[in-house]
Protein backbone atom coordinates (compact mmCIF):
# COMPACT_ATOMS: atom_id res chain seq x y z
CA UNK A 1 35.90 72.56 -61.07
CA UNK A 2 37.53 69.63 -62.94
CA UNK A 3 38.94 70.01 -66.23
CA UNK A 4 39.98 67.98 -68.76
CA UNK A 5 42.02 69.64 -71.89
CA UNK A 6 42.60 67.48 -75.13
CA UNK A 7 46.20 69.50 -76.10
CA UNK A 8 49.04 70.91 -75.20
CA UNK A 9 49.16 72.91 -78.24
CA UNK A 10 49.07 76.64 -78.02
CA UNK A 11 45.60 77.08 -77.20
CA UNK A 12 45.66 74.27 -74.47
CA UNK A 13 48.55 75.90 -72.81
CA UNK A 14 47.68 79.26 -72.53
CA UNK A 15 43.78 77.71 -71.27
CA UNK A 16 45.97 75.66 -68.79
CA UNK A 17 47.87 78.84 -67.34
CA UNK A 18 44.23 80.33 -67.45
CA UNK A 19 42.21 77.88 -65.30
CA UNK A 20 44.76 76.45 -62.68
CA UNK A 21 43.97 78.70 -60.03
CA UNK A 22 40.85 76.96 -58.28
CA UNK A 23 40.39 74.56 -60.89
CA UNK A 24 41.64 70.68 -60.77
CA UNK A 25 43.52 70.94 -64.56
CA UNK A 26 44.35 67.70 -66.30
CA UNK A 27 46.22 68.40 -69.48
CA UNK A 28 46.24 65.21 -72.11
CA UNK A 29 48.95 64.84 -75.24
CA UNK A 30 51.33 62.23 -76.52
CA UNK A 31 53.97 64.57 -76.43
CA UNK A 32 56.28 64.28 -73.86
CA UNK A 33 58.57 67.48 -74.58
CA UNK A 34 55.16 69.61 -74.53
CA UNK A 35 53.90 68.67 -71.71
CA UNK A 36 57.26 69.32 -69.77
CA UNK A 37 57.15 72.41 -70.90
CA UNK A 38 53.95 73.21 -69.68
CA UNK A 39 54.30 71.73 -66.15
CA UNK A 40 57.65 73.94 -66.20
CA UNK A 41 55.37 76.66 -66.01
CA UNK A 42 52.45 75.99 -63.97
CA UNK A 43 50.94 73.07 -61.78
CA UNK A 44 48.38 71.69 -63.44
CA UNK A 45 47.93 67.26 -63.88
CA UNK A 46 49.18 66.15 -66.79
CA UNK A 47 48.22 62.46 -68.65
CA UNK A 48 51.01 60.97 -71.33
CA UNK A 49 48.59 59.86 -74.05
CA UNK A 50 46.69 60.04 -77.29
CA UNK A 51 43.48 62.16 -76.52
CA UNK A 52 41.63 60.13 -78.99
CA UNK A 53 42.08 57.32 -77.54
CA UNK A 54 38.48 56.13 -75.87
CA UNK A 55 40.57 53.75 -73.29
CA UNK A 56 43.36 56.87 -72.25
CA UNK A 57 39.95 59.24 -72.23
CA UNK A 58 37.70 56.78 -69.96
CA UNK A 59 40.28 56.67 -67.74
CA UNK A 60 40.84 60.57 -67.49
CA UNK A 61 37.23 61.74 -67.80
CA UNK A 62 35.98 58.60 -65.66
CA UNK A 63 37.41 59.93 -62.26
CA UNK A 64 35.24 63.31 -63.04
CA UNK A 65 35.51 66.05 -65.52
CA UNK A 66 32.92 69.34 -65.33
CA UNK A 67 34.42 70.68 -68.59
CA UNK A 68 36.44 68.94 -71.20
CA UNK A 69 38.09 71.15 -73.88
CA UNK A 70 39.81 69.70 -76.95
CA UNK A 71 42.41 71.83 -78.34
CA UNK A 72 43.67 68.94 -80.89
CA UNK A 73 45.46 70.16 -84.40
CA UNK A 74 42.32 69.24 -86.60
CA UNK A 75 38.81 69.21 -85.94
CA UNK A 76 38.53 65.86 -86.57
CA UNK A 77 40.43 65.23 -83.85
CA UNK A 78 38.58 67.48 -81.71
CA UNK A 79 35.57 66.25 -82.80
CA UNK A 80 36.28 62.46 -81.60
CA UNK A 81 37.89 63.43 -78.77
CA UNK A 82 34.95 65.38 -77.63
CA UNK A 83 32.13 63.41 -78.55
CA UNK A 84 34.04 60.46 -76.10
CA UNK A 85 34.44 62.90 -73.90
CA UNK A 86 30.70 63.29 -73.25
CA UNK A 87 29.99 59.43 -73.94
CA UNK A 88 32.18 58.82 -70.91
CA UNK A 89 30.84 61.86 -68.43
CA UNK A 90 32.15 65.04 -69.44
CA UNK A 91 29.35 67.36 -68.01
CA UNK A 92 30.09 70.07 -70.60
CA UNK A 93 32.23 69.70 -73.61
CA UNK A 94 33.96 72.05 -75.73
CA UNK A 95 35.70 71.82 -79.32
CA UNK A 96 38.01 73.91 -80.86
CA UNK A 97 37.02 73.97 -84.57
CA UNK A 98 38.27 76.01 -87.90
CA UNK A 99 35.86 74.86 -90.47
CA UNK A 100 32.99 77.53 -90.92
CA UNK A 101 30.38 74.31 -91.50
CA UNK A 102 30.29 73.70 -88.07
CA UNK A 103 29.71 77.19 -86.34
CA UNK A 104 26.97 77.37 -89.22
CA UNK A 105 25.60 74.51 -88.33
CA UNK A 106 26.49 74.25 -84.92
CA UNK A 107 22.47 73.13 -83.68
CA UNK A 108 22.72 70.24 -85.15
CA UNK A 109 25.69 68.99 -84.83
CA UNK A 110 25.79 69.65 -81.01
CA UNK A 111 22.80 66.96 -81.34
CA UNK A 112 24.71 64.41 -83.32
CA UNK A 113 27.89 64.38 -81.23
CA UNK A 114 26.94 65.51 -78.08
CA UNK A 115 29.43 68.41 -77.95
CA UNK A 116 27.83 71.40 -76.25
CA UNK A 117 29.87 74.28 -77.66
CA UNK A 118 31.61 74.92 -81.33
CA UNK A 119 34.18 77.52 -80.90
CA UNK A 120 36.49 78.65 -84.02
CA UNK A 121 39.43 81.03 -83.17
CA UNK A 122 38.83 82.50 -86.51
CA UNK A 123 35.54 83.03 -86.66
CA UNK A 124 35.72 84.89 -83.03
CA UNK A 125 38.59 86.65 -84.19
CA UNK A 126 36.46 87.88 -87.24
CA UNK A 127 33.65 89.04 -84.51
CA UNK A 128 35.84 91.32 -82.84
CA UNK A 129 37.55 92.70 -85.89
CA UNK A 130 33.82 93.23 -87.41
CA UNK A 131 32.82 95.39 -84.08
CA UNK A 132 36.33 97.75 -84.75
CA UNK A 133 35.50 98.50 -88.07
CA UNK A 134 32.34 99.40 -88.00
CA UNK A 135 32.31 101.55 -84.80
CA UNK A 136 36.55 102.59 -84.95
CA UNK A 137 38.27 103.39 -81.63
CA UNK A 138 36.21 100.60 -79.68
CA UNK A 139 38.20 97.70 -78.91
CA UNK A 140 35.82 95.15 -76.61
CA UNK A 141 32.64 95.72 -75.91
CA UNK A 142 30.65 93.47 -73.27
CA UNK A 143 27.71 93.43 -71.27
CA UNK A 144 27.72 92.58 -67.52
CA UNK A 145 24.97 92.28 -64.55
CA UNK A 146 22.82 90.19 -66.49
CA UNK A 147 23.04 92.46 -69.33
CA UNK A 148 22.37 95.54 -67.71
CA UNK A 149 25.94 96.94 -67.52
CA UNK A 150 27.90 97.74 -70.22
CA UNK A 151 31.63 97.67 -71.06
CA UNK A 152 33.65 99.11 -73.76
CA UNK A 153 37.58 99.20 -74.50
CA UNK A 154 38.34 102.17 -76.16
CA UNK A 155 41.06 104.22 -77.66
CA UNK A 156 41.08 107.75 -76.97
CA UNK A 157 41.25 109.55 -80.65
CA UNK A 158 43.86 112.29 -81.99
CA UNK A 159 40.94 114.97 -81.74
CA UNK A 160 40.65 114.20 -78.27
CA UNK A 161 39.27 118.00 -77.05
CA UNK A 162 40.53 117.40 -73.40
CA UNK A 163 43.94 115.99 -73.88
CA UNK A 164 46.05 116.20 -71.05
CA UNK A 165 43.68 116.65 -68.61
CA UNK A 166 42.80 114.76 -65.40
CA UNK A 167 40.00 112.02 -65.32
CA UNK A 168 38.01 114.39 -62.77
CA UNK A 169 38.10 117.34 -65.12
CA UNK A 170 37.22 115.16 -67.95
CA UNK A 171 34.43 113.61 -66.48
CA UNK A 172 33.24 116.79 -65.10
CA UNK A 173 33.02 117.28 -69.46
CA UNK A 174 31.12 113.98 -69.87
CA UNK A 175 28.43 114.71 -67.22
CA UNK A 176 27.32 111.05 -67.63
CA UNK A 177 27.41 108.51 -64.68
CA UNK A 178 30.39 105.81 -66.24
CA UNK A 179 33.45 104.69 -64.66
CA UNK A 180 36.93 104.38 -65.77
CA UNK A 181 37.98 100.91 -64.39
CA UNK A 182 41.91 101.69 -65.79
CA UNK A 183 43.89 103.03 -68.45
CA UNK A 184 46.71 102.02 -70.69
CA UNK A 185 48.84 104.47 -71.32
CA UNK A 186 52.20 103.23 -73.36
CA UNK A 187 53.37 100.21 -71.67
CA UNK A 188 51.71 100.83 -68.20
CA UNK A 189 48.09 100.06 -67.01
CA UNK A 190 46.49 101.62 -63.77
CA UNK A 191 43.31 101.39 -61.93
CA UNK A 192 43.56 105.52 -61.67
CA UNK A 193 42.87 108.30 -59.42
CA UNK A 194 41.02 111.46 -60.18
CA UNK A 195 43.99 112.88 -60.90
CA UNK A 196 45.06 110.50 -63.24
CA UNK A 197 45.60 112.11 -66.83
CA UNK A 198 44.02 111.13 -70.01
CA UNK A 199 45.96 111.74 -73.48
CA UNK A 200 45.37 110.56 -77.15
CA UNK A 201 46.15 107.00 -77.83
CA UNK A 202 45.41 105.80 -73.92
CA UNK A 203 43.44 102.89 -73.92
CA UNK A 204 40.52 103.10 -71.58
CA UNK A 205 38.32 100.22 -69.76
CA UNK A 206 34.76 102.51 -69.63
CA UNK A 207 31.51 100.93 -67.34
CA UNK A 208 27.86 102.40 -68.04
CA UNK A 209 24.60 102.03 -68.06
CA UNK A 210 23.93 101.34 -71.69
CA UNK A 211 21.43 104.69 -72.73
CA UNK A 212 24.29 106.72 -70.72
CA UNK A 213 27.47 105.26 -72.38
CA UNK A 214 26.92 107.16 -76.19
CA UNK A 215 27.92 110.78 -74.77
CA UNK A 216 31.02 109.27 -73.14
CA UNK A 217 32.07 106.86 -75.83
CA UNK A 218 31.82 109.68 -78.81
CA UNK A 219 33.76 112.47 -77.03
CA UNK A 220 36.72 109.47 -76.08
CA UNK A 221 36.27 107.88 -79.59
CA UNK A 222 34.70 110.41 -81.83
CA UNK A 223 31.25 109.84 -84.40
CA UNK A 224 30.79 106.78 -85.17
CA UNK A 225 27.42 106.94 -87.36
CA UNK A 226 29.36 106.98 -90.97
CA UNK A 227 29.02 103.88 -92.67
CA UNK A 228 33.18 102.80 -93.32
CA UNK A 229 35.18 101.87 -96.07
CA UNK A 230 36.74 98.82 -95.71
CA UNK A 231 40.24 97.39 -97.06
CA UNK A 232 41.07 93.60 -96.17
CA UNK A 233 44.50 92.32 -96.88
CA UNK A 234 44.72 88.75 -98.12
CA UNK A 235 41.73 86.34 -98.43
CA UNK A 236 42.13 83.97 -95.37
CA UNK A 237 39.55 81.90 -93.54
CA UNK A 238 39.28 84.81 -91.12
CA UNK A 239 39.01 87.17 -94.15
CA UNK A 240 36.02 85.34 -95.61
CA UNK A 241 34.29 85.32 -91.97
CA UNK A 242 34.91 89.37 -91.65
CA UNK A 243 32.77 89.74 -94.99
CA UNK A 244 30.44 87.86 -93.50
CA UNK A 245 30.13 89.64 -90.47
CA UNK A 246 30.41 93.11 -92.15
CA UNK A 247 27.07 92.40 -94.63
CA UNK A 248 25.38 95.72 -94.75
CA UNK A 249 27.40 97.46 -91.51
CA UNK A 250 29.62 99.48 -93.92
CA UNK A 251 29.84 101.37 -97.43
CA UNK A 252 32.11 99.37 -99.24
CA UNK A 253 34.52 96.38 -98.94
CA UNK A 254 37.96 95.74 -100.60
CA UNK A 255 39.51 92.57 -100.51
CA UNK A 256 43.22 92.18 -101.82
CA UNK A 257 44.49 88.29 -102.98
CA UNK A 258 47.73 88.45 -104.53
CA UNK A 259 47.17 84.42 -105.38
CA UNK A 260 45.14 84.26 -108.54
CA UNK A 261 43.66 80.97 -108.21
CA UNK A 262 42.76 81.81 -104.38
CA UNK A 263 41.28 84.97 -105.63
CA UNK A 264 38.61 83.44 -108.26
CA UNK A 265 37.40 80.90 -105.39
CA UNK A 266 36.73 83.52 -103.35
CA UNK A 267 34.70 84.95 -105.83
CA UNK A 268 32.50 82.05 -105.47
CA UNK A 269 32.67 81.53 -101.83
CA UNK A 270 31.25 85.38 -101.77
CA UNK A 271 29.49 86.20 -104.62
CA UNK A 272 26.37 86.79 -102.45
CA UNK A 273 28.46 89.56 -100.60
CA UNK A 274 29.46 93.00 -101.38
CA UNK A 275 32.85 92.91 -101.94
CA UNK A 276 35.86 94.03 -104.37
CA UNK A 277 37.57 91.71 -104.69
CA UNK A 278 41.30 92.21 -106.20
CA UNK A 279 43.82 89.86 -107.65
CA UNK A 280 47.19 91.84 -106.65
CA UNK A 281 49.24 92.55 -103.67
CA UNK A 282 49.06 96.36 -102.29
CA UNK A 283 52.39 95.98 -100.60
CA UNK A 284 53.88 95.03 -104.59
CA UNK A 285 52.08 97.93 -106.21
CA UNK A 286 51.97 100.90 -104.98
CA UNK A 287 49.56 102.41 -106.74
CA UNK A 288 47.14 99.78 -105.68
CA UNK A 289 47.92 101.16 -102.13
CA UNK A 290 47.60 104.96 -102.89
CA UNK A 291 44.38 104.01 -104.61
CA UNK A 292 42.68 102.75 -101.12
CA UNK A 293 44.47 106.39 -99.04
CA UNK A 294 40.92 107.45 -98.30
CA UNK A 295 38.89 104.39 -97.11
CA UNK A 296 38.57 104.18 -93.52
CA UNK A 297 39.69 101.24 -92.03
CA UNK A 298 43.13 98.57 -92.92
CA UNK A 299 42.73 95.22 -91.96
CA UNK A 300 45.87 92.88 -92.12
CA UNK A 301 44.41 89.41 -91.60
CA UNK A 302 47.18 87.10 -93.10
CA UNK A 303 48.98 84.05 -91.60
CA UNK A 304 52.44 86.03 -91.76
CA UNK A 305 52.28 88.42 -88.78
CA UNK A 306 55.61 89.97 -90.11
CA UNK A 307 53.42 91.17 -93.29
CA UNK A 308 50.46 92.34 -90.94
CA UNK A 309 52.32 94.90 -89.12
CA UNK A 310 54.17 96.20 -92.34
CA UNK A 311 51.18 96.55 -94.01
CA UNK A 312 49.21 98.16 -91.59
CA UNK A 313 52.08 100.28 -90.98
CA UNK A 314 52.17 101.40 -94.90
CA UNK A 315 48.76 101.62 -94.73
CA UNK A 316 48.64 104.48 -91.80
CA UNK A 317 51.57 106.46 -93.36
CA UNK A 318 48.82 106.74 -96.44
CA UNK A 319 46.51 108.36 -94.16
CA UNK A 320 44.13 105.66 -93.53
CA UNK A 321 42.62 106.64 -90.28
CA UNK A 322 42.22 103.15 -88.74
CA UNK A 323 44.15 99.93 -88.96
CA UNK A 324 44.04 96.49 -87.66
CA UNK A 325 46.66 93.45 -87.46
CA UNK A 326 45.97 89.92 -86.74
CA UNK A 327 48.82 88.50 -84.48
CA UNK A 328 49.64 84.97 -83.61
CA UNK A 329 53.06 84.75 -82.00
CA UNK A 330 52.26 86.32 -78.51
CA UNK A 331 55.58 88.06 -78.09
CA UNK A 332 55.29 90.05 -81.48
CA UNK A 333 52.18 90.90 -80.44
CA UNK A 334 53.01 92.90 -77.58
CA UNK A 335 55.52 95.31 -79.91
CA UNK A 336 52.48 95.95 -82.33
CA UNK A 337 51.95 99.69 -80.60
CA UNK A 338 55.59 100.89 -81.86
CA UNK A 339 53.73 100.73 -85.41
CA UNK A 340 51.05 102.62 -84.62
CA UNK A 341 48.26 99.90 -84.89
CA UNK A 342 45.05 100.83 -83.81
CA UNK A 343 43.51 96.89 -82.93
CA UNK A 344 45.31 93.74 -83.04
CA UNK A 345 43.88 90.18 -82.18
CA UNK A 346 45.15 87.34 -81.37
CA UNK A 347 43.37 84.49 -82.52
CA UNK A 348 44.32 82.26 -79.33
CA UNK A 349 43.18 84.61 -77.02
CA UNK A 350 39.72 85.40 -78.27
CA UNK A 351 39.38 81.44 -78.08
CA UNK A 352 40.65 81.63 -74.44
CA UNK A 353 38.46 84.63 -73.17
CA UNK A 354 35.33 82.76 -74.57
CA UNK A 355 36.14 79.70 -72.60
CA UNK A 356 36.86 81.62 -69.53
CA UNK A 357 33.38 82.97 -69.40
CA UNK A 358 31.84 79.04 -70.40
CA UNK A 359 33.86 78.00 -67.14
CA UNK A 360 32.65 80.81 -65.22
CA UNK A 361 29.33 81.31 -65.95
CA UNK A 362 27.70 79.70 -62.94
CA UNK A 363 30.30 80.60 -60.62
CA UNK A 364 31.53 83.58 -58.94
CA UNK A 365 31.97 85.73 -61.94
CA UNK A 366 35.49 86.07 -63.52
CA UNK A 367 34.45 87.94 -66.61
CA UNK A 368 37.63 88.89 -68.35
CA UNK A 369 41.43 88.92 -68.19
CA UNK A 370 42.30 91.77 -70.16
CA UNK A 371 46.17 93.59 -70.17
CA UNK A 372 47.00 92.25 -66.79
CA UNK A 373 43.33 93.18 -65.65
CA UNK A 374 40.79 91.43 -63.97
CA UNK A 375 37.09 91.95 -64.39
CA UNK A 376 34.55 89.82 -62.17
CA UNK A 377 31.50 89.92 -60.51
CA UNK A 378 30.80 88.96 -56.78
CA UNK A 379 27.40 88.15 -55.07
CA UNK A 380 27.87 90.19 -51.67
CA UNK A 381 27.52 88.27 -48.01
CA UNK A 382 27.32 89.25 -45.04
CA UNK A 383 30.60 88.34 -44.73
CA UNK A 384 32.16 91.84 -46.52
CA UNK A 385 33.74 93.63 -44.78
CA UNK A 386 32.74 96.75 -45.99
CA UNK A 387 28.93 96.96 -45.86
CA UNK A 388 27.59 100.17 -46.34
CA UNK A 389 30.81 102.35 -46.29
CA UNK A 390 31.00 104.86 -48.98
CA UNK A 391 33.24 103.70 -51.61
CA UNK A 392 34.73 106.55 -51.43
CA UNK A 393 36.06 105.75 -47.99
CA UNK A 394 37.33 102.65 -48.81
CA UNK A 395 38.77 102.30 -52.67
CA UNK A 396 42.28 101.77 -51.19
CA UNK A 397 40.84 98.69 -48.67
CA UNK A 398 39.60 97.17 -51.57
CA UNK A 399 42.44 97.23 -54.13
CA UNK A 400 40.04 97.30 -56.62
CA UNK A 401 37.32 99.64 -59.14
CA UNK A 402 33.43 98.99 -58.22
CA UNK A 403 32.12 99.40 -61.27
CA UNK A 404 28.93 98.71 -60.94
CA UNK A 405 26.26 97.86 -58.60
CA UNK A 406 23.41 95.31 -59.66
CA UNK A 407 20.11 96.08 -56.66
CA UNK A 408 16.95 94.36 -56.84
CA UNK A 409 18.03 93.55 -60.37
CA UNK A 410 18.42 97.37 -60.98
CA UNK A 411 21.93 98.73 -62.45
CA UNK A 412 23.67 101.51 -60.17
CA UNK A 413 26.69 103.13 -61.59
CA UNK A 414 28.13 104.14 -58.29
CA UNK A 415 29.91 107.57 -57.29
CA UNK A 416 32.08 107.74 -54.53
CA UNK A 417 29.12 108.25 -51.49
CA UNK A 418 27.68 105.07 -53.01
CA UNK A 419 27.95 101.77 -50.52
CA UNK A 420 27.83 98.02 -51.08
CA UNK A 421 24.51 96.63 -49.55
CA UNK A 422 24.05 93.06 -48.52
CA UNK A 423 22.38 91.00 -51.99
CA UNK A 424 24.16 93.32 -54.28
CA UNK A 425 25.94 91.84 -57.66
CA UNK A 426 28.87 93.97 -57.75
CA UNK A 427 31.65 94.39 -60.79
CA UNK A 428 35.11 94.74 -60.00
CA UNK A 429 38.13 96.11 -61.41
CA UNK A 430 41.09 95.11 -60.34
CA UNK A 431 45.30 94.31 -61.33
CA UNK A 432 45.86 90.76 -62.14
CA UNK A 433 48.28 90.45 -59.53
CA UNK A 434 46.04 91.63 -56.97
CA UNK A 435 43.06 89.62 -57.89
CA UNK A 436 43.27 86.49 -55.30
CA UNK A 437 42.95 88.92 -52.36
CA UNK A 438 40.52 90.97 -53.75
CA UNK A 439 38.47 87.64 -54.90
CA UNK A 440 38.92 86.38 -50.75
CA UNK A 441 37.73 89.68 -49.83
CA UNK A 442 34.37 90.17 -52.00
CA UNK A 443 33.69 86.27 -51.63
């Protein structure tokens, strides 16, 4: 596939290291320095230019482009640069966007400029926030096989009732047909064995038919039925859109703004909302902070990721079950378990992950990059290698976690005398670093 990205800002990079592997990459900036930087880092075209420019963009899109991404620093950038984009041949187009009128609107204005999809960092960041406070403990949750599998990311809870046991003896407890594509467990993730053991705070990647996921999901995660009690540090543009996406999924909503000014136009912006909101600063008054001990879940949303991870720290040490920290610099992010944090986002990311599945979508399958994993889906040929071999026979051959089957458009979540017929859609599992073999071998 050809692509085109407007930007080698943050976004455009990190979609550049993405998509280079069997995709033709053309990156597009005026900024020398950045992209040297890039191309220091992986091989991927680059064109010295302004992106808005409709001669530098003819030129660029002109010798083909399948997908053309702006990641400029404003949306009207992105807007201009897309709309060209599509003038001149772009088949699909995508623009990175922060105000909220446009994801609102985004019907129409995908018919006045052309641009086929409106995707806000913020806004998607606010979606998977939304999903961890009102069910706690799930981190992702997706749906693959046309629907008819279902994935969740979960953290195992501190009441846990088989901690320290082995995934066969725990699943022996669940007596529900999911699998356990890997686990996290500190620093280190692993596709894992039967004998692998599962202890609070591991992360788990769970596969399931959807009507036999709730058994397995509530004794990993606990109930999730109660309606939650919200706290929301600082009212930011991703703030606003978790209010939004919160209406009527939980009990009650508190939303601290230490800026006073901020805090009455908020008012405004959700007066048709349920909220509390507050003109002060927990972190400044403690007794603002000992008054919220007993809601549910802590979100740290602000701009400062320094404040996000003190403040969610503060805000587990009061005995707040849950909390939740918005990250943006990539490196912090990867310290945030040190502080106990139950969920943190980067904003970047979720913007990433959503264009991976736009540029994958009619392809072989590459669902998901998640903590060096690799989730996908592969049409099987004759060509495998493996055709109806028991998986258990062959899990080692295949580097890799089936976890699921699709057959005559029925979902099979297989056990290990299960085999891989000819016409199946399968879902893998497998390490990053093993993913190009185990892509040549499904393929």
């Amino acid at each position: 596939m050809k692509i085109v990205i407007a930007g080698a800002s943050r976004a455009g990079s990190l979609l550049a290291e993405m998509l280079n592997k069997g995709n033709d990459v053309t990156v597009i900036d005026y900024d020398k320095q950045a992209l040297d930087n890039l191309t220091s880092k992986v091989d991927v075209g680059v064109r010295l230019g302004n992106a808005q420019d409709p001669s530098t963009l003819q030129e660029v899109v002109s010798k083909g482009c399948d997908l053309f991404i702006s990641t400029l620093g404003d949306d009207r950038a992105n807007l201009i640069a897309s709309s060209c984009a599509k003038n001149f041949g772009a088949v699909n187009v995508v623009a990175l966007v922060s105000d909220v009128v446009y994801i609102d609107n985004a019907f129409l204005y995908e018919n006045i400029f052309g641009i086929d999809y409106f995707l806000s960092p913020d806004q998607l960041t606010a979606t998977d926030i939304a999903s961890f406070s009102e069910s706690p403990g799930l981190l992702v949750s997706e749906e693959y096989g046309n629907d008819r599998i279902q994935f969740y990311e979960l953290r195992v809870w501190n009441r846990f009732k088989e901690n320290g046991k082995t995934l066969k003896e725990v699943m022996e407890v669940i007596k529900e047909k999911v699998v356990i594509g890997y686990i996290k467990s500190g620093k280190q993730v692993d596709i894992p064995t039967g004998e692998a053991k599962i202890k609070y705070g591991d992360i788990l990647g769970i596969f399931g038919r959807r009507d036999g996921m709730a058994r397995a999901v509530k004794i990993f995660t606990g109930d999730w039925e109660k309606k939650k009690r919200v706290v929301i540090l600082g009212g930011t543009q991703i703030s606003v859109q978790i209010v939004r996406a919160l209406k009527d999924k939980v009990s009650v909503i508190k939303l601290f703004e230490k800026d006073e000014e901020r805090a009455e136009e908020l008012s405004e912006i959700l007066s048709k909302y349920k909220v509390d909101i507050v003109n002060d600063d927990p972190l400044s008054n403690r007794s603002q902070l000992i008054a919220i001990k007993d809601f549910d879940v802590f979100i740290a949303p602000t701009h400062d990721d320094e404040r996000n991870v003190v403040a969610a720290s503060l805000a587990k040490d009061i005995g707040i079950p849950y909390v939740v920290s918005v990250i943006y610099n990539k490196q912090f992010g990867e310290i945030v378990d040190r502080f106990g944090i139950d969920f943190s986002v980067i904003p970047y990311n979720s913007f990433v992950n959503k264009v991976l599945r736009i540029v994958y979508q009619n392809t072989v399958k590459h669902l998901l990059n998640i903590r060096g994993i690799e989730i996908a889906e592969f049409q099987i040929t004759n060509a495998f290698k493996f055709l109806n071999c028991p998986l258990k026979e062959i899990r080692n051959d295949i580097a890799s976690v089936v976890a699921g089957i699709i057959r005559d458009e029925q979902p099979i979540i297989p056990i290990g005398d299960d085999v891989i017929k000819k016409n199946d859609r399968v879902v893998i599992v497998a390490k990053a670093d093993k993913f190009d073999e185990v892509s040549k071998l499904f393929r």
